[in-house]
C-alpha atoms as a PDB file:
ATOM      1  CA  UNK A   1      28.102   3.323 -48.001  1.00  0.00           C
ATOM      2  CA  UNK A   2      24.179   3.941 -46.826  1.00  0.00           C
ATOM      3  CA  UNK A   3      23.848   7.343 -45.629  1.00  0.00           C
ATOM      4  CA  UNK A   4      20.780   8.144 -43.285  1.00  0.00           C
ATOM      5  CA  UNK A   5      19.876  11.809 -42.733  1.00  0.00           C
ATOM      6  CA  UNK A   6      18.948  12.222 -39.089  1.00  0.00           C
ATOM      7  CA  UNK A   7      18.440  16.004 -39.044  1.00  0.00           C
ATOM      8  CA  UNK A   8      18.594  19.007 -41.731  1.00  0.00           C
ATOM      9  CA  UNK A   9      18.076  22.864 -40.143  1.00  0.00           C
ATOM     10  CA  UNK A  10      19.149  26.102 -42.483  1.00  0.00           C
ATOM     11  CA  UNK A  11      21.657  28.105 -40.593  1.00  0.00           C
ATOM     12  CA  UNK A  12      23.230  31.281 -42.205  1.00  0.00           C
ATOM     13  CA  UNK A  13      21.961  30.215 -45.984  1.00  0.00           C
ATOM     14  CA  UNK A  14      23.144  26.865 -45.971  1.00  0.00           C
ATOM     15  CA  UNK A  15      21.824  23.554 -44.253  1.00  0.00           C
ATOM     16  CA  UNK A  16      23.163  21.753 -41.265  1.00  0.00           C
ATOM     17  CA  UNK A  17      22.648  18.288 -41.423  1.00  0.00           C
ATOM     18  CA  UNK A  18      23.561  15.335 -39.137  1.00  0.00           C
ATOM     19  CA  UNK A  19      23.891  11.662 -40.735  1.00  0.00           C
ATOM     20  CA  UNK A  20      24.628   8.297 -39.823  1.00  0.00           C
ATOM     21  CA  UNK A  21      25.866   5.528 -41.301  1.00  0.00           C
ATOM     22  CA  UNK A  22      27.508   1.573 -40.616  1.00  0.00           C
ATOM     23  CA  UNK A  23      31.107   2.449 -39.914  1.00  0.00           C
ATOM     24  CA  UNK A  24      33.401  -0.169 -41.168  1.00  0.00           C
ATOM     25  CA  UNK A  25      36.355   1.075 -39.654  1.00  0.00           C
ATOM     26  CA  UNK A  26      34.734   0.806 -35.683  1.00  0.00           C
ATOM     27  CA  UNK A  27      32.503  -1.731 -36.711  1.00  0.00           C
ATOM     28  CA  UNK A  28      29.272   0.375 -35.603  1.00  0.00           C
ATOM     29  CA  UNK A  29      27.075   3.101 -35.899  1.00  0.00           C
ATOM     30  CA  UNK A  30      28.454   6.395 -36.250  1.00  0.00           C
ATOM     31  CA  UNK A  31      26.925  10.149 -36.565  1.00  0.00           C
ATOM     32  CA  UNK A  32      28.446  12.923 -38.072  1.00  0.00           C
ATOM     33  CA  UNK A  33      27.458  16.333 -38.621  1.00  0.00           C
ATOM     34  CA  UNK A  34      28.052  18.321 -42.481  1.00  0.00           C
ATOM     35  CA  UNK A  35      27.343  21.728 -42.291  1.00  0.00           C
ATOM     36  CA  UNK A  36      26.972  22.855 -46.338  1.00  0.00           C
ATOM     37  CA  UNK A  37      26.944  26.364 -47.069  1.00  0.00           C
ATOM     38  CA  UNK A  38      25.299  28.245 -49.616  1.00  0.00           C
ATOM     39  CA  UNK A  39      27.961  28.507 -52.303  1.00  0.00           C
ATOM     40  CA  UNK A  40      28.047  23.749 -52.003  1.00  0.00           C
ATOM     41  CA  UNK A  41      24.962  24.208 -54.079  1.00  0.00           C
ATOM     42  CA  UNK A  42      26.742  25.545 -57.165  1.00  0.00           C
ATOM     43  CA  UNK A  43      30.219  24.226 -56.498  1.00  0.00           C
ATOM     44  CA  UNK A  44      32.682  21.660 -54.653  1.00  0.00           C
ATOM     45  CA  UNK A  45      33.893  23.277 -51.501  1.00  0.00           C
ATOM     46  CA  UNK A  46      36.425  22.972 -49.338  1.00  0.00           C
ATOM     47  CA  UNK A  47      36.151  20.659 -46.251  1.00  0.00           C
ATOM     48  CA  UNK A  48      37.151  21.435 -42.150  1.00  0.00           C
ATOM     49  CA  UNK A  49      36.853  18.418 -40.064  1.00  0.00           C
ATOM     50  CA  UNK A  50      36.372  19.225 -35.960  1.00  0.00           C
ATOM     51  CA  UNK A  51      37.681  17.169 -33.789  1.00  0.00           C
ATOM     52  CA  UNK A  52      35.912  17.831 -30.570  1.00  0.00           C
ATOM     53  CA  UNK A  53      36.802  17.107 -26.783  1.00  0.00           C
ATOM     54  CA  UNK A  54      36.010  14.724 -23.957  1.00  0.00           C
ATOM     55  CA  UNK A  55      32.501  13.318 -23.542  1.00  0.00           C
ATOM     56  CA  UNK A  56      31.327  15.616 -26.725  1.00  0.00           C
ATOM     57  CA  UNK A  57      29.194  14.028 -29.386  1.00  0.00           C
ATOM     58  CA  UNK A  58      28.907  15.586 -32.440  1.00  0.00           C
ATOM     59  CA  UNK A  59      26.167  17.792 -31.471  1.00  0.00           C
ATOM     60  CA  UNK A  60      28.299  20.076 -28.973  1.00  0.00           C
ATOM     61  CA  UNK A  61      30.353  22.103 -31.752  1.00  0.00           C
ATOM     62  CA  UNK A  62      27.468  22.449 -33.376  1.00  0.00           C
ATOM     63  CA  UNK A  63      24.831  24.122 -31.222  1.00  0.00           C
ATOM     64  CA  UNK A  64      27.695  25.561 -28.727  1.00  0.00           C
ATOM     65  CA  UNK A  65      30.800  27.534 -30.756  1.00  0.00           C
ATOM     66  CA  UNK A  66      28.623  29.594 -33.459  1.00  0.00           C
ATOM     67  CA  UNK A  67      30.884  28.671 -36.649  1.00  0.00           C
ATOM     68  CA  UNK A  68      28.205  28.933 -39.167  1.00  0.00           C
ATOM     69  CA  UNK A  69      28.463  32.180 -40.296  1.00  0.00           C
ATOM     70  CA  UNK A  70      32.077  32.196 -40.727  1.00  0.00           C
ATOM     71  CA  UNK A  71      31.564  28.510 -42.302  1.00  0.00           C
ATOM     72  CA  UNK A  72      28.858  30.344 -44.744  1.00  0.00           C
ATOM     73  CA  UNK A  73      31.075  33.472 -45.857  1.00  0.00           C
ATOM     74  CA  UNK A  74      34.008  31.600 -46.368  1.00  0.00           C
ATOM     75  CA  UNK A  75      31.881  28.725 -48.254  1.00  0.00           C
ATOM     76  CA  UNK A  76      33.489  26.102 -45.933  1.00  0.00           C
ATOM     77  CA  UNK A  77      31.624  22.534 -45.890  1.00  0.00           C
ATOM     78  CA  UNK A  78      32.132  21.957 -41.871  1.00  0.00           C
ATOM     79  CA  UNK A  79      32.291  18.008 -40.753  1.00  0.00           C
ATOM     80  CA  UNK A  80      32.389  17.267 -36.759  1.00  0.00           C
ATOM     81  CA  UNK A  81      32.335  13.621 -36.672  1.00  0.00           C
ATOM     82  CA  UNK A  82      31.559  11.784 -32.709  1.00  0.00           C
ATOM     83  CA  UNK A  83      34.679  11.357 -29.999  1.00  0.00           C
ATOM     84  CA  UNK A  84      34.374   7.962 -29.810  1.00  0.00           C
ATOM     85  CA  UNK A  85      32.795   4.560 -31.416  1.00  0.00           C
ATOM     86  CA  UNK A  86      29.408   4.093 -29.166  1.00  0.00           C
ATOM     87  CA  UNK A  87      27.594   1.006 -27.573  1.00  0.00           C
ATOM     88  CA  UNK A  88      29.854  -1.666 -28.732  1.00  0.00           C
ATOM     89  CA  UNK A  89      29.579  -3.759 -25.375  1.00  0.00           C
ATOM     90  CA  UNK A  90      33.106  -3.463 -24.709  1.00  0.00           C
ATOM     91  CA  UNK A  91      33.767  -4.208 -20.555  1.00  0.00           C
ATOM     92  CA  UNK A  92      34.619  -1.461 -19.248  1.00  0.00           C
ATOM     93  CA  UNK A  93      33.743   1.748 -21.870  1.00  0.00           C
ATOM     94  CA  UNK A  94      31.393   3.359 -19.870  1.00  0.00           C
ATOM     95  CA  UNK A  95      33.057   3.308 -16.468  1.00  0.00           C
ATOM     96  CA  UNK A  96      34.634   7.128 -16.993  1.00  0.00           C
ATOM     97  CA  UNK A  97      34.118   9.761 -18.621  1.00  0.00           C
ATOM     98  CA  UNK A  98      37.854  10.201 -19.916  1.00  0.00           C
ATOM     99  CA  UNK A  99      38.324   6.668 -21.458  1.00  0.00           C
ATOM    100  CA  UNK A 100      36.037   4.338 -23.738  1.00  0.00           C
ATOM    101  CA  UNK A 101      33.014   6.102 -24.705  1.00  0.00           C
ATOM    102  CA  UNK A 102      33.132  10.121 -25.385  1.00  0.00           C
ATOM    103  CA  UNK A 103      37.025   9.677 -25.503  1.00  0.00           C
ATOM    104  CA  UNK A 104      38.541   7.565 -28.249  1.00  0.00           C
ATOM    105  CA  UNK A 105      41.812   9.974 -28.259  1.00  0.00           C
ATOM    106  CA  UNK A 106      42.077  10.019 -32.014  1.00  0.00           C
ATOM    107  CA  UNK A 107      44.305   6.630 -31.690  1.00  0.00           C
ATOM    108  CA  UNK A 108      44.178   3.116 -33.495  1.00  0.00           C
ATOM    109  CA  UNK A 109      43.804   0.784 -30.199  1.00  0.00           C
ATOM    110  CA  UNK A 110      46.051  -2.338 -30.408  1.00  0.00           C
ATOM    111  CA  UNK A 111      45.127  -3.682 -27.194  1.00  0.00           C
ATOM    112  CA  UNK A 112      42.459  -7.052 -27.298  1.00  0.00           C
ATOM    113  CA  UNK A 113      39.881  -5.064 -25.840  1.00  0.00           C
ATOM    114  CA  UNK A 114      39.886  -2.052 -27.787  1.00  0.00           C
ATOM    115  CA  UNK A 115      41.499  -2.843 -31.036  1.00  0.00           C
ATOM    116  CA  UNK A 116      38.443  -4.134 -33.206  1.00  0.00           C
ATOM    117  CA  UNK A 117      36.169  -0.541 -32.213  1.00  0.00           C
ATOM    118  CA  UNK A 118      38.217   1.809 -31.429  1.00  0.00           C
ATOM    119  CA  UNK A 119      40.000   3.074 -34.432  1.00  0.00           C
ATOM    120  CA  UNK A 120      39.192   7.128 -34.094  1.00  0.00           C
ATOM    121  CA  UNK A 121      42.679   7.706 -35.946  1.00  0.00           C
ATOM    122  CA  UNK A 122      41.805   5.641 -39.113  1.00  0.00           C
ATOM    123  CA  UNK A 123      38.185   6.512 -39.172  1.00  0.00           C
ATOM    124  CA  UNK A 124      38.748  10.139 -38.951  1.00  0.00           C
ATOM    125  CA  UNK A 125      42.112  10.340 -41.307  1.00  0.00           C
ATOM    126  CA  UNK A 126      40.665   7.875 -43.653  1.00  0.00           C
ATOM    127  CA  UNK A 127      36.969   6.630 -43.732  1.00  0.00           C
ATOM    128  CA  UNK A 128      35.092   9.638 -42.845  1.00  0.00           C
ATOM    129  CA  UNK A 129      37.318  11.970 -45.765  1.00  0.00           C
ATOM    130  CA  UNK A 130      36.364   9.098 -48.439  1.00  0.00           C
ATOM    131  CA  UNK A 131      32.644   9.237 -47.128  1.00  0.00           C
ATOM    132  CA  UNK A 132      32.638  13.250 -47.580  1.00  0.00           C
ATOM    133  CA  UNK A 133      34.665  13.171 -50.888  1.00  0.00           C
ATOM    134  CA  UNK A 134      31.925  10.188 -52.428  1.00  0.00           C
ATOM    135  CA  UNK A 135      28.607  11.998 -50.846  1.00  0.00           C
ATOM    136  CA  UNK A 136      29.121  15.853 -50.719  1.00  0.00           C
ATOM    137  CA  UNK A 137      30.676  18.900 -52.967  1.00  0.00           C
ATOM    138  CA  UNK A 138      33.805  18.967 -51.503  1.00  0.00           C
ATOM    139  CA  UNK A 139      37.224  19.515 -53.351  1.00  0.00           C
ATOM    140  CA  UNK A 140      39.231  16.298 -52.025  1.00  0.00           C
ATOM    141  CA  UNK A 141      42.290  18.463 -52.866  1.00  0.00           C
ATOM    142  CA  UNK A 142      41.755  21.260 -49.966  1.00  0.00           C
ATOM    143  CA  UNK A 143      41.234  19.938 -46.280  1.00  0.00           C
ATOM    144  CA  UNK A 144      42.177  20.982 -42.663  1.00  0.00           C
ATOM    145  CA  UNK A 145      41.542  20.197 -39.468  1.00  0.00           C
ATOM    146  CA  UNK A 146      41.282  21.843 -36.094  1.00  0.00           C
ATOM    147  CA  UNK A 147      39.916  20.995 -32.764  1.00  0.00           C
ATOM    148  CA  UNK A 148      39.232  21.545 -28.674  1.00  0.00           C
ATOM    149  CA  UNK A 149      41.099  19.724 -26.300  1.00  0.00           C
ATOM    150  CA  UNK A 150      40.773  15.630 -27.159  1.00  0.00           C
ATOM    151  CA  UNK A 151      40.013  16.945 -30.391  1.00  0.00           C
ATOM    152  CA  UNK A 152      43.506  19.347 -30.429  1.00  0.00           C
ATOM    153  CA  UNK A 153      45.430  17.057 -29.879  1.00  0.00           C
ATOM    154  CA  UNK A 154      43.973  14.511 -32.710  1.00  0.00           C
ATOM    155  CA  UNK A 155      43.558  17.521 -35.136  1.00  0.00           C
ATOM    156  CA  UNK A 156      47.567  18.580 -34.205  1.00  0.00           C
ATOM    157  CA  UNK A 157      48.321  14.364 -34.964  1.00  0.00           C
ATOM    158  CA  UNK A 158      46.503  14.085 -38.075  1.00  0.00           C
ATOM    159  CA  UNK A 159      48.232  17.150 -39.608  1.00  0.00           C
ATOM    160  CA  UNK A 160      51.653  16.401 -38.409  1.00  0.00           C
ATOM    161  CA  UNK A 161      51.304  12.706 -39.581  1.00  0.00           C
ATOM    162  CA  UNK A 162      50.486  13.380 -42.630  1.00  0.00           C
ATOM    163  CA  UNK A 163      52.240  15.832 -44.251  1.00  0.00           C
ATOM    164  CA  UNK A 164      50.476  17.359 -46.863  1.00  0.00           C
ATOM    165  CA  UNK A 165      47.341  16.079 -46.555  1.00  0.00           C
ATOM    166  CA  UNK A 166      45.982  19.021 -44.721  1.00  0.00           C
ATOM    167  CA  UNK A 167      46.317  22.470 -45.543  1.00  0.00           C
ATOM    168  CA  UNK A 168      46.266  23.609 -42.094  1.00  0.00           C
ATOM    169  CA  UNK A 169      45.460  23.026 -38.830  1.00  0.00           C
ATOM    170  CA  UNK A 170      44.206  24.758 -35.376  1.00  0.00           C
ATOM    171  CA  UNK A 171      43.550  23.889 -32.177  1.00  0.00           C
ATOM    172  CA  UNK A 172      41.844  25.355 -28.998  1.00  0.00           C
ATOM    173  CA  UNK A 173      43.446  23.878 -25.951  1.00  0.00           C
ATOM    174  CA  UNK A 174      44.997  21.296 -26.886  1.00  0.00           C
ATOM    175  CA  UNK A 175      46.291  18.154 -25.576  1.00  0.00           C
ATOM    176  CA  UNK A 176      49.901  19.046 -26.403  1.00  0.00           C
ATOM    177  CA  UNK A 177      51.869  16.451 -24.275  1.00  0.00           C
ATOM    178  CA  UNK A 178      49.582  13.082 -23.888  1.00  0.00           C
ATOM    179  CA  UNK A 179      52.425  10.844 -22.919  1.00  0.00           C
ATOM    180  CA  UNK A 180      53.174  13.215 -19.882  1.00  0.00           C
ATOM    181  CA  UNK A 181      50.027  14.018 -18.985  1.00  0.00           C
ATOM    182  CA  UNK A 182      47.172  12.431 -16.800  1.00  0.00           C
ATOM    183  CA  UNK A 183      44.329  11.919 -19.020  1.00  0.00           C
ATOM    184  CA  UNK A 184      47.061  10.884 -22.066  1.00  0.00           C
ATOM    185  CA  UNK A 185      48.511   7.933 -19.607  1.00  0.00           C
ATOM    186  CA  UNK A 186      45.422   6.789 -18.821  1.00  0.00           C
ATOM    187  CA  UNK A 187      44.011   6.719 -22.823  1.00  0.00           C
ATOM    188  CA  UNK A 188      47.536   5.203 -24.399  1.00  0.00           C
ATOM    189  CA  UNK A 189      47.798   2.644 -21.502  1.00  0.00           C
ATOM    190  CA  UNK A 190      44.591   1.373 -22.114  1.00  0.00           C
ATOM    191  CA  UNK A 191      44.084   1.617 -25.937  1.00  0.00           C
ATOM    192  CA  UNK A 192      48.398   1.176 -26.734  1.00  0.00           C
ATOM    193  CA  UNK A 193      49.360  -0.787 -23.901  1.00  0.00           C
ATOM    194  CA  UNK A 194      52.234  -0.184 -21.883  1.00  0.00           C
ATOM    195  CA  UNK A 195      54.801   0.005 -24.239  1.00  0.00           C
ATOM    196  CA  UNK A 196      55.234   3.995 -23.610  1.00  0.00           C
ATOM    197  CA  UNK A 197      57.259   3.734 -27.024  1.00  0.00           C
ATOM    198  CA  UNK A 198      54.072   3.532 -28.992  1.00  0.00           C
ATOM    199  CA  UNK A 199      52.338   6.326 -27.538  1.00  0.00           C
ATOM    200  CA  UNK A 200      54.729   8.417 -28.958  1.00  0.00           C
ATOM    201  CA  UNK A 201      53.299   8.163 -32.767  1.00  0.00           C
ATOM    202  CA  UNK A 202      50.451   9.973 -31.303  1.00  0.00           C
ATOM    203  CA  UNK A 203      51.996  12.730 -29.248  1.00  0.00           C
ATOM    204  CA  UNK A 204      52.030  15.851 -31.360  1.00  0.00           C
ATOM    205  CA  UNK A 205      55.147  17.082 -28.985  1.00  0.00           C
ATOM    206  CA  UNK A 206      57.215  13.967 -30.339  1.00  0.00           C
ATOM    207  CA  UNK A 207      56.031  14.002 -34.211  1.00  0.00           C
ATOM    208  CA  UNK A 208      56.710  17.404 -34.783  1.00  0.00           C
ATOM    209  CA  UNK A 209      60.191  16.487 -33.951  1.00  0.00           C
ATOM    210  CA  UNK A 210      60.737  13.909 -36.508  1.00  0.00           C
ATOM    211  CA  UNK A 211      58.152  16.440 -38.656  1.00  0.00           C
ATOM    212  CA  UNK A 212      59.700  15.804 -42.414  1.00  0.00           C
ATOM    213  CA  UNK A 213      56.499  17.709 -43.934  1.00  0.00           C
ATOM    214  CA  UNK A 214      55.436  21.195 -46.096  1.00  0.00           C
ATOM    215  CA  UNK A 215      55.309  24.091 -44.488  1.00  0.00           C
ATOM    216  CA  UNK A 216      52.251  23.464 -41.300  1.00  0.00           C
ATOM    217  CA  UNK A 217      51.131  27.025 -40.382  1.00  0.00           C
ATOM    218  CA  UNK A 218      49.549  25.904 -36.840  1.00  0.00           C
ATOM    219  CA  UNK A 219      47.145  28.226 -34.454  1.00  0.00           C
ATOM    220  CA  UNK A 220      46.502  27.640 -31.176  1.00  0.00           C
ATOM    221  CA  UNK A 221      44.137  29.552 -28.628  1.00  0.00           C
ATOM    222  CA  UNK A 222      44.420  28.310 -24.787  1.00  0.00           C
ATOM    223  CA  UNK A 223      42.480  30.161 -22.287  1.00  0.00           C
ATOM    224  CA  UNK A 224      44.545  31.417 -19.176  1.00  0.00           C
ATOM    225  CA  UNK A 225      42.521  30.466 -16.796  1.00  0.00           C
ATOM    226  CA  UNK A 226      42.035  26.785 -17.762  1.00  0.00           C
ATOM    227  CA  UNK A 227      41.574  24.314 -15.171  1.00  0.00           C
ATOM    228  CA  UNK A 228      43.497  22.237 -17.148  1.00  0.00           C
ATOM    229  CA  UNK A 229      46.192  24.057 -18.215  1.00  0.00           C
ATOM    230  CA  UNK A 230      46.782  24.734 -14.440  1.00  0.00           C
ATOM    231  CA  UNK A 231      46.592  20.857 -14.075  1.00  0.00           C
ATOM    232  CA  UNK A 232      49.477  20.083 -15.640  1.00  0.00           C
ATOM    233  CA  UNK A 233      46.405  18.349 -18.584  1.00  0.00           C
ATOM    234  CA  UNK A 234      47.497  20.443 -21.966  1.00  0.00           C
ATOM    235  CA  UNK A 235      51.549  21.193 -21.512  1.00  0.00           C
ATOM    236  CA  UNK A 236      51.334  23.636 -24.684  1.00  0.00           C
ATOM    237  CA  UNK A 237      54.817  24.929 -23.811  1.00  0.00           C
ATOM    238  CA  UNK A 238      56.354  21.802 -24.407  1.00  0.00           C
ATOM    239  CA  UNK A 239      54.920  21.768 -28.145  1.00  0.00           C
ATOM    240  CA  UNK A 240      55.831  25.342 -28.708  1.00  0.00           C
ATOM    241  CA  UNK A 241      59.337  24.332 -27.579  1.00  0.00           C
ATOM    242  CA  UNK A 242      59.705  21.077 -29.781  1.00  0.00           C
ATOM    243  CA  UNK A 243      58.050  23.609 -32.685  1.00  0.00           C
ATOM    244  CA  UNK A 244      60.568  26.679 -31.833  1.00  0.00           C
ATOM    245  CA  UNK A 245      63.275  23.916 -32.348  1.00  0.00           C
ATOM    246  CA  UNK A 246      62.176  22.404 -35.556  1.00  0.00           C
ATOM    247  CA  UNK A 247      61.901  25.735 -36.867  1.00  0.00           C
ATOM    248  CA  UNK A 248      57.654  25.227 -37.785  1.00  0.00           C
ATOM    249  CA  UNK A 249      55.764  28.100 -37.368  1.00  0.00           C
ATOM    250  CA  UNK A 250      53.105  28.443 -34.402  1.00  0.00           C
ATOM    251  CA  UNK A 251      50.807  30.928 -33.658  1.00  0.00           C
ATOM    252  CA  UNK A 252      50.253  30.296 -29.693  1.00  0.00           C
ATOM    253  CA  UNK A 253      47.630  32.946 -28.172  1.00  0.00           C
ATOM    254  CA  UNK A 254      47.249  32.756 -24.356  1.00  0.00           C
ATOM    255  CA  UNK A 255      44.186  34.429 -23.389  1.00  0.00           C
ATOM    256  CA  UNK A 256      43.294  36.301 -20.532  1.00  0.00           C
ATOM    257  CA  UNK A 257      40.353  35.181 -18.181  1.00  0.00           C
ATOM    258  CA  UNK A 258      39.358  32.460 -20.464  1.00  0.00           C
ATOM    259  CA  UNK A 259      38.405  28.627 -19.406  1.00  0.00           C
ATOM    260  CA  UNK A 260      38.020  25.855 -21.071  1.00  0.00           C
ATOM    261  CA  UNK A 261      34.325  25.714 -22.262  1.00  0.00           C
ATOM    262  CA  UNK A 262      32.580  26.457 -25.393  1.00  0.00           C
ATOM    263  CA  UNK A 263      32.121  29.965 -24.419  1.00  0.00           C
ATOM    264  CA  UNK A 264      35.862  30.261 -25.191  1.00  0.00           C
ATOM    265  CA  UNK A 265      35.562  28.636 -28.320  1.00  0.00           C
ATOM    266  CA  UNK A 266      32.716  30.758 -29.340  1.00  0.00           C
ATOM    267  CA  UNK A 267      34.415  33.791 -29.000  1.00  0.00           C
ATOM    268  CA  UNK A 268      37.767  32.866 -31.193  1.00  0.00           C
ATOM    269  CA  UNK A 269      36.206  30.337 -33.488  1.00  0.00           C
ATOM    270  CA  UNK A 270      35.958  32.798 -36.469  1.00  0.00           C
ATOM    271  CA  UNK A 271      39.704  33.285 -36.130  1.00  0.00           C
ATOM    272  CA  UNK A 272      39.829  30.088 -36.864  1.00  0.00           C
ATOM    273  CA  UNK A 273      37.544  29.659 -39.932  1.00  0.00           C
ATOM    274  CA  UNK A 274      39.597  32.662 -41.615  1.00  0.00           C
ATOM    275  CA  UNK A 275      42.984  31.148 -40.644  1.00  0.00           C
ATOM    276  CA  UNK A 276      42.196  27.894 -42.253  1.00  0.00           C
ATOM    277  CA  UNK A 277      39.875  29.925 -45.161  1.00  0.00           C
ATOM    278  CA  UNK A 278      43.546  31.789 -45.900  1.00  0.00           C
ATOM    279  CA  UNK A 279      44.613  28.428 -47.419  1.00  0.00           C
ATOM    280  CA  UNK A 280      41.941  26.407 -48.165  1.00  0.00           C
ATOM    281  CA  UNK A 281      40.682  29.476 -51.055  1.00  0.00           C
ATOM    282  CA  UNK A 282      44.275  29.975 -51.876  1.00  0.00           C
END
């Protein structure tokens, strides 16, 4: 698969790059961005995908949350694929800013409409690790995943639907609930259909009660004063509940004063780098 390097800036020692290539899996363009630190020039590396929010491209995690330096001292290849397939001339994917374009919800549409694009879930589980694995010095053997809001919620799904496959997983503000919650009903009606019994296999609150997997050490930061917290959007303590039940061990951390934004991302996201550095250089 044709790789074409759209930008390469050092940062911390090591280079971060943004590429883009024919995506076979949403049948379109895609970007991505690789951050490779300084050790990836000697040796394969271990690889964190970011899944990032609403209406983010790949560009907003990295010029907004400051991970590089973490990413560099921990020797971490970084890769924060887009939210969403773009300008595939679908009716109707660039009506709102919380479906179709900038929101793909980390699902494999089945609905007519949807179904032949909009396949974040595959491409982000399955084409984009393969592209990594074949183009970059990355150990296929040590991955995780974390991610802000949208993103949570898809990096919380990947991990608990595939047991094993990631090493572990984080999440700032997650999407906890989506069947529940506003934007969730809105995404799963339109990419699932109405079926509510399919949306389940992408609620992390329902798969980490039928979770069969290895031990899934799982941090999440939510800001206290989050708009959508208060808005009944994230629902984090029914996924601490469901996790409390099944016995799987989650690190939640409410935090005073803080919103939603990158600025709250910016001031935990080395937490996160070490948490999922703890395993991946096991």
């Amino acid at each position: 698969m044709a790789l074409k390097q759209i930008s390469s800036n050092k940062c911390f020692g090591g280079l971060q790059k943004v590429f883009e290539h024919d995506s076979v899996e949403l049948n379109c363009k895609m970007k991505f961005a690789v951050y490779l630190p300084p050790k990836a020039e000697t040796e394969k590396c271990p690889a964190l995908y970011w899944l990032s929010g609403l209406t983010c491209t790949e560009q907003n995690f990295i010029s907004k949350s400051g991970y590089h330096q973490a990413a560099s001292e921990h020797g971490l290849v970084v890769i924060a694929p887009d939210t969403s397939p773009r300008g595939c001339n679908i009716k109707g994917e660039d009506e709102s800013w919380d479906f179709g374009t900038g929101a793909g919800f980390y699902v494999d549409a089945t609905e007519d409409l949807w179904k032949t694009n909009y396949r974040m879930y595959s491409y982000v589980t399955e084409e984009l690790p393969q592209l990594i694995n074949a183009n970059f010095p990355v150990d296929p053997q040590r991955m995780s995943v974390f991610g802000h809001s949208m993103g949570g919620h898809g990096a919380l799904i990947c991990a608990l639907k595939n047991p094993g496959k990631y090493k572990s997983v984080s999440a700032f503000a997650p999407i906890c609930n989506p069947v529940l919650c506003p934007w969730g009903k809105k995404a799963f009606s339109g990419y699932l259909g109405t079926d509510q019994s399919k949306w389940k296999a992408y609620d992390a609150t329902y798969l980490v009660k039928s979770y069969p997997g290895s031990q899934l050490d799982i941090l999440i930061d939510q800001g206290k004063d989050d708009q959508f917290l208060l808005d009944g959007q994230l629902l984090p303590d029914n996924f601490i509940a469901a996790c409390t039940e099944k016995k799987i061990p989650v690190v939640f951390r409410l935090q005073e004063g803080y919103d939603h934004s990158y600025y709250f991302i910016a001031t935990f996201i080395t937490d996160h780098i070490r948490h999922h550095a703890k395993y991946l250089n096991a």
